[in-house]
Protein backbone atom coordinates (compact mmCIF):
# COMPACT_ATOMS: atom_id res chain seq x y z
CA UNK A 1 187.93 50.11 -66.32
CA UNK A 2 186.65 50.47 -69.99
CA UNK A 3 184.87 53.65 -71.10
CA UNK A 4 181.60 52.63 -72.54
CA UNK A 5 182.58 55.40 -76.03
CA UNK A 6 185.94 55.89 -76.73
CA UNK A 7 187.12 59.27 -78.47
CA UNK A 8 184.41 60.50 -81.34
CA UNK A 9 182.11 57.51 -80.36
CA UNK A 10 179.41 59.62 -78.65
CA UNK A 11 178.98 61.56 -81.63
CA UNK A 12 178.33 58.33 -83.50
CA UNK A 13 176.24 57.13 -81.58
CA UNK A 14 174.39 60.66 -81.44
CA UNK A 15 173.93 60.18 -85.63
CA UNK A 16 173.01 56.68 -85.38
CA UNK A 17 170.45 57.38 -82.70
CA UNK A 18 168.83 60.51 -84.49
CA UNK A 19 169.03 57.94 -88.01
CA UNK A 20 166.45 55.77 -86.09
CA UNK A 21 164.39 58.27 -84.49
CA UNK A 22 164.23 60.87 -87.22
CA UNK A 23 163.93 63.96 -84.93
CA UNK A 24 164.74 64.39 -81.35
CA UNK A 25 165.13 66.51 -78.32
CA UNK A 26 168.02 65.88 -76.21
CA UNK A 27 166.94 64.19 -73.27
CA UNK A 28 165.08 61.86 -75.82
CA UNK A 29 168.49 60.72 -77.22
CA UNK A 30 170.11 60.13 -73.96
CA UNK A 31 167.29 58.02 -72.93
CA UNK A 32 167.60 56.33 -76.15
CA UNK A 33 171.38 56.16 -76.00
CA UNK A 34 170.86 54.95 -72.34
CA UNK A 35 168.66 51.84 -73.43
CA UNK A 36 170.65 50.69 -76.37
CA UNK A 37 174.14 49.95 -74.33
CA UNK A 38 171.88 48.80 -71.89
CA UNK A 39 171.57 50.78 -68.67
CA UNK A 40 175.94 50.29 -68.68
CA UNK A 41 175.81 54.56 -69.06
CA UNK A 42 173.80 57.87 -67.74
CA UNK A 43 173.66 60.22 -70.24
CA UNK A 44 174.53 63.69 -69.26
CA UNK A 45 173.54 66.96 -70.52
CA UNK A 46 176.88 68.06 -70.10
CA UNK A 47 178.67 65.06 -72.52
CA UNK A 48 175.16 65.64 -75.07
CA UNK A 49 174.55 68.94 -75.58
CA UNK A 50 178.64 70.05 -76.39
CA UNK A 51 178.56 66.91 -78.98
CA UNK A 52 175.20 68.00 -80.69
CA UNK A 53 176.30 71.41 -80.96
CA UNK A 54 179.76 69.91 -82.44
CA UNK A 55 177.55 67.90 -84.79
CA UNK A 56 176.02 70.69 -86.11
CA UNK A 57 179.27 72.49 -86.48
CA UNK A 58 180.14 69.83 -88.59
CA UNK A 59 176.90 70.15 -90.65
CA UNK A 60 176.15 66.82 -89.88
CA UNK A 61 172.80 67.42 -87.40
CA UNK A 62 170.83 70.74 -87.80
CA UNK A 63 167.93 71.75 -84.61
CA UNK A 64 164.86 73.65 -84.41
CA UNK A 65 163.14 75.71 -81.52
CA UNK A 66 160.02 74.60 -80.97
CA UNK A 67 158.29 75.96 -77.81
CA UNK A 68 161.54 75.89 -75.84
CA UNK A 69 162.78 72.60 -76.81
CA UNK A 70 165.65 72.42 -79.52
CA UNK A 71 164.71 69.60 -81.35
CA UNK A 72 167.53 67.77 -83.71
CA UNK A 73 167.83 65.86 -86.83
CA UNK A 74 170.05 64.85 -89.28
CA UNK A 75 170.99 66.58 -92.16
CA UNK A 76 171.52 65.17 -95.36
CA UNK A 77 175.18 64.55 -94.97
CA UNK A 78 174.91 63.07 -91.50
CA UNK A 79 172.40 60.85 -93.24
CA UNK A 80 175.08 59.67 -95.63
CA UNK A 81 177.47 59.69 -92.11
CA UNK A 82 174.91 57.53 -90.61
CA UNK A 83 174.75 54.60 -93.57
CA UNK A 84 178.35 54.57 -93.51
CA UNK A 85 178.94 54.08 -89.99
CA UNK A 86 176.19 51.39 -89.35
CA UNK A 87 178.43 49.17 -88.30
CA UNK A 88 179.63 50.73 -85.91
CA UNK A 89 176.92 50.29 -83.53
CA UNK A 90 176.84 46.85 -83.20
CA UNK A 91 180.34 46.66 -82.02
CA UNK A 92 180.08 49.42 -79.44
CA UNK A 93 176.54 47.93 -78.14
CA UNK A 94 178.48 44.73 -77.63
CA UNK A 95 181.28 46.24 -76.06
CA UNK A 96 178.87 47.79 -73.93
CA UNK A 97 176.86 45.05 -72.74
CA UNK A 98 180.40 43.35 -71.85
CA UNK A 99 181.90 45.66 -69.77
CA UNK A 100 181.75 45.15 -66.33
CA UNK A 101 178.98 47.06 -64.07
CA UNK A 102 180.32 50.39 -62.98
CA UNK A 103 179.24 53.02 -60.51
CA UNK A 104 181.00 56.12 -59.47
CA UNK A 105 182.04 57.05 -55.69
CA UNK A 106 179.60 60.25 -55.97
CA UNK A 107 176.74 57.76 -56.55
CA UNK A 108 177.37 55.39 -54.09
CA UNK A 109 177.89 57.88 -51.36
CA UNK A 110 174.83 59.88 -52.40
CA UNK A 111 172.52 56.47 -52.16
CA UNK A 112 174.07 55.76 -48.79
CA UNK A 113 173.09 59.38 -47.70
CA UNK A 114 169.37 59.06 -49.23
CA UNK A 115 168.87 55.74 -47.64
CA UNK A 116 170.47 56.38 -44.04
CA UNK A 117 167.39 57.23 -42.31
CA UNK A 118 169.65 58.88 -39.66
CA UNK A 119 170.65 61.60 -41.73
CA UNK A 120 168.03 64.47 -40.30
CA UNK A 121 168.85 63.40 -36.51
CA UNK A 122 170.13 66.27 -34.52
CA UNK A 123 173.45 66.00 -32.64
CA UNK A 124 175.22 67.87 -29.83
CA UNK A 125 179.49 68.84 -30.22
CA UNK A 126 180.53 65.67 -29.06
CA UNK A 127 178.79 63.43 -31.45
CA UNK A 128 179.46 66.01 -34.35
CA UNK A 129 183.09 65.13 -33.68
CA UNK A 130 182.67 61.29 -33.59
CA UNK A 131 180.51 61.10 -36.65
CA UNK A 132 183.37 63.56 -38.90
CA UNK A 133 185.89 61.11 -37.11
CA UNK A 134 184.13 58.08 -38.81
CA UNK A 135 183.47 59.68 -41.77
CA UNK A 136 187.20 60.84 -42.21
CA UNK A 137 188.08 56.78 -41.67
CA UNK A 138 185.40 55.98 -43.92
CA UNK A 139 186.77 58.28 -46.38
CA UNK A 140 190.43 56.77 -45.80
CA UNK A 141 189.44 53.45 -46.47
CA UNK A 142 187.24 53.89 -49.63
CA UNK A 143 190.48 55.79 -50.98
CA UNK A 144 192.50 52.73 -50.32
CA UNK A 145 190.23 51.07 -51.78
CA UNK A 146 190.38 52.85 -54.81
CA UNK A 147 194.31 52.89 -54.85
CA UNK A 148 194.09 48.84 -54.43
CA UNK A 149 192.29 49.03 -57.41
CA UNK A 150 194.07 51.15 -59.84
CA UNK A 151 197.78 49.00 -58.66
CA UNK A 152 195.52 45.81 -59.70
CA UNK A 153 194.39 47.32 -62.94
């Protein structure tokens, strides 16, 4: 499956984002960067943060504590980054909005667990065993699953 940003993309997408809203804190650009490729992406603090401060490295996006919020904007070079790489976004939001849905195994196994409303119940040795037993097949089958789909492409 298609990565919604290939290599250096986030980063443009971080400039292009900050050249619209001006200044920014960081949850404030993923939810922007969430909405413009349309849901198709969660941003993480963990893919954001290491970018931004790589941006700033680069001298491109400079931040400011204010009452225990960085907040980030662009400097006058990423400006000049961010006219010259307008283009840019269009393709990517297109790309985005084509790629197929996508959902990882973590997610779909935690929504199972927050919507089996059998989850709390109580159970004695035996039925300990039989529910890891049909777990363990469940887990062998979503793995073939997954192998099924990587042979396919």
């Amino acid at each position: 499956m298609a990565r919604v940003f290939k290599r250096g993309e986030l980063k443009q997408a971080i400039v292009a984002v900050l050249a619209v809203l001006g200044e920014a804190h960081g949850y404030a650009i993923m939810a922007e960067l969430k909405e413009r490729v349309g849901g198709r992406w969660r941003p993480s603090p963990g893919a954001i943060y290491p970018a931004l401060l790589s941006l700033e490295e680069l001298g491109l996006v400079t931040s400011v504590d204010g009452e225990g919020t960085k907040v980030y904007s662009l400097t006058e070079e990423g400006r000049r980054v961010a006219e010259a790489t307008s283009g840019a976004w269009a393709a990517l939001a297109k790309r985005a909005a084509d790629a197929p849905p996508r959902a990882s195994v973590g997610s779909i196994i935690d929504d199972f667990a927050t919507s089996f409303t059998e989850r709390r119940r109580l159970v004695d040795g035996k039925q300990q065993k039989a529910v890891e037993r049909a777990l363990s097949r469940a887990g062998k089958e979503i793995m073939q699953t997954l192998e099924k789909g990587e042979k396919s492409g």
